[in-house]
ModelCIF file with pLDDT and N, C-alpha, C, O atoms, coordinates in Angstrom:
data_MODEL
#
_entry.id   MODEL 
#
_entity.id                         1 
_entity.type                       polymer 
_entity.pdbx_number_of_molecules   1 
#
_entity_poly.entity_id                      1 
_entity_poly.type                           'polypeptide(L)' 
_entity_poly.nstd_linkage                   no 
_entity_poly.nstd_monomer                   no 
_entity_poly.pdbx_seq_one_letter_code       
;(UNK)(UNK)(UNK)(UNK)(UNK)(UNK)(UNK)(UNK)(UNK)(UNK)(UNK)(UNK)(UNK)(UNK)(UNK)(UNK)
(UNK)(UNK)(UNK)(UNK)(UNK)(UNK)(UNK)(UNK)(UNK)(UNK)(UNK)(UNK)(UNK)(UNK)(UNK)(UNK)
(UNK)(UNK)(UNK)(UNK)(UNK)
;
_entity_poly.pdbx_seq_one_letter_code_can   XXXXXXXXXXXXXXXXXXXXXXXXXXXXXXXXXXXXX 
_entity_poly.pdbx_strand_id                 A 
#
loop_
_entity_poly_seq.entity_id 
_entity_poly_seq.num 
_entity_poly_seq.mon_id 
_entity_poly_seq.hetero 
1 1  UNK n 
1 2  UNK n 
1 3  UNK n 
1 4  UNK n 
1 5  UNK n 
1 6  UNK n 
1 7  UNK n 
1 8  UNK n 
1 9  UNK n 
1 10 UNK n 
1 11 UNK n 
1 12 UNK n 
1 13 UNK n 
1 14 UNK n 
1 15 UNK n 
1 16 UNK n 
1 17 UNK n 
1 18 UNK n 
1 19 UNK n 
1 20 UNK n 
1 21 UNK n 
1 22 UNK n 
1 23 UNK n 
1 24 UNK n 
1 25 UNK n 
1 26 UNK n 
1 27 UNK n 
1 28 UNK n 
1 29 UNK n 
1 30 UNK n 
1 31 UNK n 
1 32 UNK n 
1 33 UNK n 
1 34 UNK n 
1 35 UNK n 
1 36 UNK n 
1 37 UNK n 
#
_struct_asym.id          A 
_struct_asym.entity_id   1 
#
loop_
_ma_qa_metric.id 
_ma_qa_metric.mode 
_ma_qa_metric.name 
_ma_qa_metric.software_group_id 
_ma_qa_metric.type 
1 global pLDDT . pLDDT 
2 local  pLDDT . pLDDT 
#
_ma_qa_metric_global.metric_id      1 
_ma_qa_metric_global.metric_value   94.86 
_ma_qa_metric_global.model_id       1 
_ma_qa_metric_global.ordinal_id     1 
#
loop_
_ma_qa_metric_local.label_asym_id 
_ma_qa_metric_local.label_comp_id 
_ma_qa_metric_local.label_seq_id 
_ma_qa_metric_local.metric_id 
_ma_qa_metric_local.metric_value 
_ma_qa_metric_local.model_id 
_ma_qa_metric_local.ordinal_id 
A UNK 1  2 98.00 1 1  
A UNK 2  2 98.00 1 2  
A UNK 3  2 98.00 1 3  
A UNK 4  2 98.00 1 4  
A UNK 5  2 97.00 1 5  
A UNK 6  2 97.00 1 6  
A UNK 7  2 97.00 1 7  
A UNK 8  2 97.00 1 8  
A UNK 9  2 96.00 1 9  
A UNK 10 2 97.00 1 10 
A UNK 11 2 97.00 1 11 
A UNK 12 2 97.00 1 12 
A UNK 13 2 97.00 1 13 
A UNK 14 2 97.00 1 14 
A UNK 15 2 98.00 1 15 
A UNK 16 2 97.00 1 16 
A UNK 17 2 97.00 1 17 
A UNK 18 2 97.00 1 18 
A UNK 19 2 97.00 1 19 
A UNK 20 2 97.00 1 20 
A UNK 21 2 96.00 1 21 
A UNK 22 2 95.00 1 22 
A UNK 23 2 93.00 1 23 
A UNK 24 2 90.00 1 24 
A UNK 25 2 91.00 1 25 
A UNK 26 2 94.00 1 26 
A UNK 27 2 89.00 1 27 
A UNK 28 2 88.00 1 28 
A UNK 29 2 92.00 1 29 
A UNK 30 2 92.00 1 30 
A UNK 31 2 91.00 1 31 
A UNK 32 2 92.00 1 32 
A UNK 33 2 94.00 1 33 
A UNK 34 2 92.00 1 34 
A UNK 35 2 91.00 1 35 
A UNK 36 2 94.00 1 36 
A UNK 37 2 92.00 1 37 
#
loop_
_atom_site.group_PDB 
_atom_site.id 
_atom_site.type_symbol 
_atom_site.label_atom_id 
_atom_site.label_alt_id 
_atom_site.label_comp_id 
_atom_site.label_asym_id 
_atom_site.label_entity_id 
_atom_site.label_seq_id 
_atom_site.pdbx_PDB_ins_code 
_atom_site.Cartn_x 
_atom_site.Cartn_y 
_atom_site.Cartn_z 
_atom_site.occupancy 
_atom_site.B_iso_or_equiv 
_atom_site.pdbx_formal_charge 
_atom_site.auth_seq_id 
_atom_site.auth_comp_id 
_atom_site.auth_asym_id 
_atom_site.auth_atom_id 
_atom_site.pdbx_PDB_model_num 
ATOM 1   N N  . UNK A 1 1  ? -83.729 54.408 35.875 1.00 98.00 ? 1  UNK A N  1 
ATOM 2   C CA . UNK A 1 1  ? -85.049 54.467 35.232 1.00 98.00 ? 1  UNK A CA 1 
ATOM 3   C C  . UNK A 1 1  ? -85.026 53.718 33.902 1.00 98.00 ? 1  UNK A C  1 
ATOM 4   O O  . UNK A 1 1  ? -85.685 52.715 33.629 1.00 98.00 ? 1  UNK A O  1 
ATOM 5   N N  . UNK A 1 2  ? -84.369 54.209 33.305 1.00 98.00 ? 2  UNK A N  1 
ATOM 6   C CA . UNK A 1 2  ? -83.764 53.321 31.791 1.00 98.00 ? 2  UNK A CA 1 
ATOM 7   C C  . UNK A 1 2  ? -84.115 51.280 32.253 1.00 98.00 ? 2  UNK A C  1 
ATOM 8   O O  . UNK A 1 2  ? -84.961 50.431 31.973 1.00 98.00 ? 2  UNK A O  1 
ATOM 9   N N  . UNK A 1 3  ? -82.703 51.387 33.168 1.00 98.00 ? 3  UNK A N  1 
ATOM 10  C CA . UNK A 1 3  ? -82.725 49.756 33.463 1.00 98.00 ? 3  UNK A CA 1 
ATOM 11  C C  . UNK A 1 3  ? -84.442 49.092 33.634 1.00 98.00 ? 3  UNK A C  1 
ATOM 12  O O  . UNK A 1 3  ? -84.827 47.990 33.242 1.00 98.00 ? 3  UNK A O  1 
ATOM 13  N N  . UNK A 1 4  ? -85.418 50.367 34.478 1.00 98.00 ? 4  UNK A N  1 
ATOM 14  C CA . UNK A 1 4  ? -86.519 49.468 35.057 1.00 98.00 ? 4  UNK A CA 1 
ATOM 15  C C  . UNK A 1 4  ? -87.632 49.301 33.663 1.00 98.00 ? 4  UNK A C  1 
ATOM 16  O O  . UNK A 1 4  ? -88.566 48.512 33.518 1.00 98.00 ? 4  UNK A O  1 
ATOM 17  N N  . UNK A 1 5  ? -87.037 50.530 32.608 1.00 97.00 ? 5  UNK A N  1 
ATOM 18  C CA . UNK A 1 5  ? -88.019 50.525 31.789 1.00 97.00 ? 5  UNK A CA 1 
ATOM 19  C C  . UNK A 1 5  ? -87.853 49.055 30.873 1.00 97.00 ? 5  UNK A C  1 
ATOM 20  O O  . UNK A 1 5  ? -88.661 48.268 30.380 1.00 97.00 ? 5  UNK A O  1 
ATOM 21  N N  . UNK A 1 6  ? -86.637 49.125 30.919 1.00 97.00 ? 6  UNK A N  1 
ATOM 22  C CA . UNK A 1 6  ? -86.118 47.434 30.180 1.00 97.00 ? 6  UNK A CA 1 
ATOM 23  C C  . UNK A 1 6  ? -86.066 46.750 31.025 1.00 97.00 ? 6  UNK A C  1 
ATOM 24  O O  . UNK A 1 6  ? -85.075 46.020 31.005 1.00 97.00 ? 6  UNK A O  1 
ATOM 25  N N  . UNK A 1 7  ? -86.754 46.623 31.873 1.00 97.00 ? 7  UNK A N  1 
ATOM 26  C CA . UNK A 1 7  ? -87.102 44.993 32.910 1.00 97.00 ? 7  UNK A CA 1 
ATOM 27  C C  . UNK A 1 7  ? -85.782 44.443 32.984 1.00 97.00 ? 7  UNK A C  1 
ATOM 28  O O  . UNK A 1 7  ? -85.692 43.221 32.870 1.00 97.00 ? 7  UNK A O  1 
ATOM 29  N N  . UNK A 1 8  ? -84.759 45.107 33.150 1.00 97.00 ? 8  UNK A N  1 
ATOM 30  C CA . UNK A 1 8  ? -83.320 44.767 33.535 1.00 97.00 ? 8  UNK A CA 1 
ATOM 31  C C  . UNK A 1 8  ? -83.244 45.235 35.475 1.00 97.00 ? 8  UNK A C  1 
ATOM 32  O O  . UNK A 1 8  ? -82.638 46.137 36.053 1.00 97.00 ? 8  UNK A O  1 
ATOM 33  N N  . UNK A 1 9  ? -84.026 44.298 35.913 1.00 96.00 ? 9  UNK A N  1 
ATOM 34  C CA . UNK A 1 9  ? -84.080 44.605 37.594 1.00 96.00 ? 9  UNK A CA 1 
ATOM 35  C C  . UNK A 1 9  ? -82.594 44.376 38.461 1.00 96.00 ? 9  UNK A C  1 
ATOM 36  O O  . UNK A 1 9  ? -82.457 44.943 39.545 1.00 96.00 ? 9  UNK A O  1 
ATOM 37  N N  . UNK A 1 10 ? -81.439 43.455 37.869 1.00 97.00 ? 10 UNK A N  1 
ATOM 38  C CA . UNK A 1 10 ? -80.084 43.426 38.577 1.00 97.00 ? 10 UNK A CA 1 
ATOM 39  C C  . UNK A 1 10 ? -79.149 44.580 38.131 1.00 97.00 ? 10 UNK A C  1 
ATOM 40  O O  . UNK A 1 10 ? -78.267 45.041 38.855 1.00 97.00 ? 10 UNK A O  1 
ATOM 41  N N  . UNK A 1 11 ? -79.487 45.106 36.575 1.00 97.00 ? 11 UNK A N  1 
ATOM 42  C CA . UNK A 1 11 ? -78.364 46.436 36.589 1.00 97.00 ? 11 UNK A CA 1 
ATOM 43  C C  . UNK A 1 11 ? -79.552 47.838 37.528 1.00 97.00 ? 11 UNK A C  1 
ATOM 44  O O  . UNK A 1 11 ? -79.164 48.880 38.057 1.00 97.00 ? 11 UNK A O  1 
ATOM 45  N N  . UNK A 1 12 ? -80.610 47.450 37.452 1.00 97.00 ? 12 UNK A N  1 
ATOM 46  C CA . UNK A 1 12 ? -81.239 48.591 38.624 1.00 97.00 ? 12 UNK A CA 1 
ATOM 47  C C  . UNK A 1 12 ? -80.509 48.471 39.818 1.00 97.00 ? 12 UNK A C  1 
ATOM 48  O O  . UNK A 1 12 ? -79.765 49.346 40.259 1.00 97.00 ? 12 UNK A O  1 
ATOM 49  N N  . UNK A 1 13 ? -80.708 47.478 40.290 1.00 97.00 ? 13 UNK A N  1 
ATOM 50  C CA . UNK A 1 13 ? -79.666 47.457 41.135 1.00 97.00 ? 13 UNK A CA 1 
ATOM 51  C C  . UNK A 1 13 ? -78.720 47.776 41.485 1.00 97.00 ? 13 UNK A C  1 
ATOM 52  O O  . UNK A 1 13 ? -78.482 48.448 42.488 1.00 97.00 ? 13 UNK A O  1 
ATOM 53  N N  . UNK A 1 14 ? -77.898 47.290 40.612 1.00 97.00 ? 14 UNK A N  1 
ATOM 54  C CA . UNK A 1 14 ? -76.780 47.547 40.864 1.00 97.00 ? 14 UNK A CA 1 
ATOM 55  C C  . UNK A 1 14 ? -76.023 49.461 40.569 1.00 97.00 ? 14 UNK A C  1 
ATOM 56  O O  . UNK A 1 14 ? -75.206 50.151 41.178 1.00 97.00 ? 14 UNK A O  1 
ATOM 57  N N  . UNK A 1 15 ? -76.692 49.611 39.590 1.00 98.00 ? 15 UNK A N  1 
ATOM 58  C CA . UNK A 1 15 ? -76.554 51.402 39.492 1.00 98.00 ? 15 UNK A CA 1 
ATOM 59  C C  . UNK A 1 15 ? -77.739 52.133 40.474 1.00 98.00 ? 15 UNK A C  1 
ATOM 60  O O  . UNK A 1 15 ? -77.713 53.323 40.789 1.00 98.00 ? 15 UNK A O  1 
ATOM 61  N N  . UNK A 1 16 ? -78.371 51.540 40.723 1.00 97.00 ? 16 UNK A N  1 
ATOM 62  C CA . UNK A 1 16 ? -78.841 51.925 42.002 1.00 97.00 ? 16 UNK A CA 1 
ATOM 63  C C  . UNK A 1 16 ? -78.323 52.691 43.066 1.00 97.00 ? 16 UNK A C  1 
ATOM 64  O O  . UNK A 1 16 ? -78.331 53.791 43.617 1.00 97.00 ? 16 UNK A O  1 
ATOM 65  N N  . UNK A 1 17 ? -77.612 50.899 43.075 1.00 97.00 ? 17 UNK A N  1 
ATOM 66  C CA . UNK A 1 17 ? -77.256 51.341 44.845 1.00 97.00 ? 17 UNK A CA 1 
ATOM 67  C C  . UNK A 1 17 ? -76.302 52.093 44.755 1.00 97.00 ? 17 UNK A C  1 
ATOM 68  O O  . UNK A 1 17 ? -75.969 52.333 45.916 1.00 97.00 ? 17 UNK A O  1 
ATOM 69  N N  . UNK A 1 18 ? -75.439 52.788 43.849 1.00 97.00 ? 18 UNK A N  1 
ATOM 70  C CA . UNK A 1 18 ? -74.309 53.296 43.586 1.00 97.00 ? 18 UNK A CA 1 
ATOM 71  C C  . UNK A 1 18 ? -73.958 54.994 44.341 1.00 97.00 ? 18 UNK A C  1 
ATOM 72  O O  . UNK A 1 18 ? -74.516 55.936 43.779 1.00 97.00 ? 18 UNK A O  1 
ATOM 73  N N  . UNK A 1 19 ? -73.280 55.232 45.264 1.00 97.00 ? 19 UNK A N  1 
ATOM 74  C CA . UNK A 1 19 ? -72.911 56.564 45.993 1.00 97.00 ? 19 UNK A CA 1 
ATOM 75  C C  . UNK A 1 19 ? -71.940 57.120 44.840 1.00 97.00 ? 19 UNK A C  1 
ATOM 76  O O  . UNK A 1 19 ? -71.081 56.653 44.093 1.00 97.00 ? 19 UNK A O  1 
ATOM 77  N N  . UNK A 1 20 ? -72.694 58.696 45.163 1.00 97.00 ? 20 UNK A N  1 
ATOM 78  C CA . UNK A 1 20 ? -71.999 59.416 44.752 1.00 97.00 ? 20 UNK A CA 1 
ATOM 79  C C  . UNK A 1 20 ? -70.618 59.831 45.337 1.00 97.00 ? 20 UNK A C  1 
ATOM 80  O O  . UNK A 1 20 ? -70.559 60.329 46.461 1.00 97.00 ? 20 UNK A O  1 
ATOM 81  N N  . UNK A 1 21 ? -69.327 59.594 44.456 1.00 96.00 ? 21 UNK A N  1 
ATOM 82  C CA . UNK A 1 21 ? -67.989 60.055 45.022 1.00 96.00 ? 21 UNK A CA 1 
ATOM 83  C C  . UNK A 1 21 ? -67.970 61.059 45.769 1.00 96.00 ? 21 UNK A C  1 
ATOM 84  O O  . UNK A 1 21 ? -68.699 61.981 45.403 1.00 96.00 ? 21 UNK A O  1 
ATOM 85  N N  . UNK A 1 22 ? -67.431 61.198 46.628 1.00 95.00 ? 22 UNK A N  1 
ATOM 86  C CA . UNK A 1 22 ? -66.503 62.285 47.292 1.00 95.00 ? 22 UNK A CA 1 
ATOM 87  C C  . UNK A 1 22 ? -66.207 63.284 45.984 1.00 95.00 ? 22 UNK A C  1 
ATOM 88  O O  . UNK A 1 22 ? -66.767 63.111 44.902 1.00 95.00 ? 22 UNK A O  1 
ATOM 89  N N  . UNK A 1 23 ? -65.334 64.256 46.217 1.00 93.00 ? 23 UNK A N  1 
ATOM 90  C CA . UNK A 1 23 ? -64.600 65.067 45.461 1.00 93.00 ? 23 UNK A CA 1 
ATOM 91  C C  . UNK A 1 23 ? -63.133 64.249 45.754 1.00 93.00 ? 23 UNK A C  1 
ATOM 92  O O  . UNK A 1 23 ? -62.859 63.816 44.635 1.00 93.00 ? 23 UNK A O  1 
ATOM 93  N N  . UNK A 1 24 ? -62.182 63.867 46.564 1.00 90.00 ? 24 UNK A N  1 
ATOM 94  C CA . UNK A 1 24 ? -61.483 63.299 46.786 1.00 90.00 ? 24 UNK A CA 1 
ATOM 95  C C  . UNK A 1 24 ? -61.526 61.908 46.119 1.00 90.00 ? 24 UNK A C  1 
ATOM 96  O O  . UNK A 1 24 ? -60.774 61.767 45.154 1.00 90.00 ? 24 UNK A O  1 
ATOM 97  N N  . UNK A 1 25 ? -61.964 61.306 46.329 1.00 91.00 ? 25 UNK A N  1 
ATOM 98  C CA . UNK A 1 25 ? -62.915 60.063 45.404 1.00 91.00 ? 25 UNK A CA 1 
ATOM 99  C C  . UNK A 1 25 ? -62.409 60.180 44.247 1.00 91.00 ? 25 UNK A C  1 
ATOM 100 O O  . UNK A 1 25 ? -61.474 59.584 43.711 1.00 91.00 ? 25 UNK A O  1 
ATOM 101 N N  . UNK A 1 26 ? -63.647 61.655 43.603 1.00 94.00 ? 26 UNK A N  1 
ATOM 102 C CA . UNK A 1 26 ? -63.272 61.528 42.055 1.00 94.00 ? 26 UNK A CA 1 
ATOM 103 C C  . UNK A 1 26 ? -62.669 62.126 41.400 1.00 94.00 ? 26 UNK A C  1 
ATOM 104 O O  . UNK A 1 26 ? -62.612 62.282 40.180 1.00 94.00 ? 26 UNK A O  1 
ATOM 105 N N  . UNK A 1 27 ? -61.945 62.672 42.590 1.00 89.00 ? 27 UNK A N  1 
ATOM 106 C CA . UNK A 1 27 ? -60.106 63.128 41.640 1.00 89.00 ? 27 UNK A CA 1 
ATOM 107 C C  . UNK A 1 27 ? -59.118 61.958 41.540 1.00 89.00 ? 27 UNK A C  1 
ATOM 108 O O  . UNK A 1 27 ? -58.446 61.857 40.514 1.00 89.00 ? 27 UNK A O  1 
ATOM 109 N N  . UNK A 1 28 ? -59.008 61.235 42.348 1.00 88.00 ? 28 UNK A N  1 
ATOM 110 C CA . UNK A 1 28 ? -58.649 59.855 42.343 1.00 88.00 ? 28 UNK A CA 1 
ATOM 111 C C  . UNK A 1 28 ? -59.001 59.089 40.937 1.00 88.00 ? 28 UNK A C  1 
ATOM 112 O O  . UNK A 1 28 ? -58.376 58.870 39.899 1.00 88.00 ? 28 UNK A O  1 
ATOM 113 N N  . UNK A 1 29 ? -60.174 58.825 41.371 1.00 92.00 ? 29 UNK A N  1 
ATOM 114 C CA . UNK A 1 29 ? -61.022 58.315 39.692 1.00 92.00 ? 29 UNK A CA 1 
ATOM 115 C C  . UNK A 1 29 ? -60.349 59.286 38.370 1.00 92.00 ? 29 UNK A C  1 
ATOM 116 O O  . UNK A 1 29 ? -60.079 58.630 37.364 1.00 92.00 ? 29 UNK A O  1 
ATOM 117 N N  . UNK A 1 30 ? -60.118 60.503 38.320 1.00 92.00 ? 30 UNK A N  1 
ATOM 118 C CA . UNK A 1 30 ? -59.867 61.345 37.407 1.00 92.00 ? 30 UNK A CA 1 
ATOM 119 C C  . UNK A 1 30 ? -58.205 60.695 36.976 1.00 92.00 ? 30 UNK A C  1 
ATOM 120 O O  . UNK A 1 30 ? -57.825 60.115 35.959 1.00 92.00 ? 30 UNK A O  1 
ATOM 121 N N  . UNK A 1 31 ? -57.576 61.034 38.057 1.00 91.00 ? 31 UNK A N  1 
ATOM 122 C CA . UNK A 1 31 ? -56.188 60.787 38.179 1.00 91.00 ? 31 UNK A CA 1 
ATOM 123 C C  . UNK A 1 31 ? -55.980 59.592 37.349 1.00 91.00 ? 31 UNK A C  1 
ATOM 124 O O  . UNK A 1 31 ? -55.310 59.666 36.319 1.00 91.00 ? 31 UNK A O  1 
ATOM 125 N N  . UNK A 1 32 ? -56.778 57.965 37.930 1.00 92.00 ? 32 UNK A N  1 
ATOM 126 C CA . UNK A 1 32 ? -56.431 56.612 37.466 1.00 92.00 ? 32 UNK A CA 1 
ATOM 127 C C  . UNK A 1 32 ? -56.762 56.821 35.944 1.00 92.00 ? 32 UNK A C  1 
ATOM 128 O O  . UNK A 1 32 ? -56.267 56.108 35.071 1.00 92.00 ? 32 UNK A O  1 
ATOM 129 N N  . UNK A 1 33 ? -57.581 57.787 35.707 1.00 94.00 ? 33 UNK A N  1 
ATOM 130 C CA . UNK A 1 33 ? -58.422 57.461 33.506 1.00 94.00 ? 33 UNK A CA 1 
ATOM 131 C C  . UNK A 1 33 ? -57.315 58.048 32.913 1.00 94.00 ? 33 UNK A C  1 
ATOM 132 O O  . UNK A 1 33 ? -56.818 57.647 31.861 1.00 94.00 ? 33 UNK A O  1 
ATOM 133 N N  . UNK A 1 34 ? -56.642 59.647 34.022 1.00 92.00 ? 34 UNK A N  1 
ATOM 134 C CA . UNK A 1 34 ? -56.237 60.305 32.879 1.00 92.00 ? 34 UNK A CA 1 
ATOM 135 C C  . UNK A 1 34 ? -54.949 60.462 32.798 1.00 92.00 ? 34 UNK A C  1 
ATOM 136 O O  . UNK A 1 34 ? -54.611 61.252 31.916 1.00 92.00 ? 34 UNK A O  1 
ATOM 137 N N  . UNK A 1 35 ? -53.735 59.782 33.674 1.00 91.00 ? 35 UNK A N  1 
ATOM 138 C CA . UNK A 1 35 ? -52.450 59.667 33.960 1.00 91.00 ? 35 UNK A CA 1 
ATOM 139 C C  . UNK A 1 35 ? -52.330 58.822 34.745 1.00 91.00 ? 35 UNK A C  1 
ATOM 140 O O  . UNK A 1 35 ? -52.281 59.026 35.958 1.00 91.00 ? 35 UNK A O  1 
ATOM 141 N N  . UNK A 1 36 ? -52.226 57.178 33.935 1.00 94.00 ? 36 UNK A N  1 
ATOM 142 C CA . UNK A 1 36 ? -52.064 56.325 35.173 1.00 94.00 ? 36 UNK A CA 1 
ATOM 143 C C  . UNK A 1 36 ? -51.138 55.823 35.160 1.00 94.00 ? 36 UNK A C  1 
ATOM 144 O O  . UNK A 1 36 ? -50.946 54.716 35.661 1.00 94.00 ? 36 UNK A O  1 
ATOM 145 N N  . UNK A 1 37 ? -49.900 56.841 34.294 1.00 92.00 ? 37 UNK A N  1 
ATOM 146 C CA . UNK A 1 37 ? -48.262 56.720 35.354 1.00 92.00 ? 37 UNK A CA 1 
ATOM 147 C C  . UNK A 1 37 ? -48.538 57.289 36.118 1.00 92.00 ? 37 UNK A C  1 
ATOM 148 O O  . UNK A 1 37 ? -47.763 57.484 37.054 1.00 92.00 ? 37 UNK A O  1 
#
């Protein structure tokens, strides 16, 4: 909503189209930010 209010139509897009993680997903994601030995 932000992006469309600033006539920024390719980051609409692009956070758009964006799926929500798994839980598996974003323990993964968690894992790589917060111990990525």
């Amino acid at each position: 909503a932000q992006a469309r209010r600033e006539k920024d139509t390719a980051a609409a897009a692009a956070i758009g189209g964006l799926r929500r993680p798994t839980l598996a997903v974003w323990a993964v994601n968690l894992l790589a930010r917060t111990r990525p030995d």
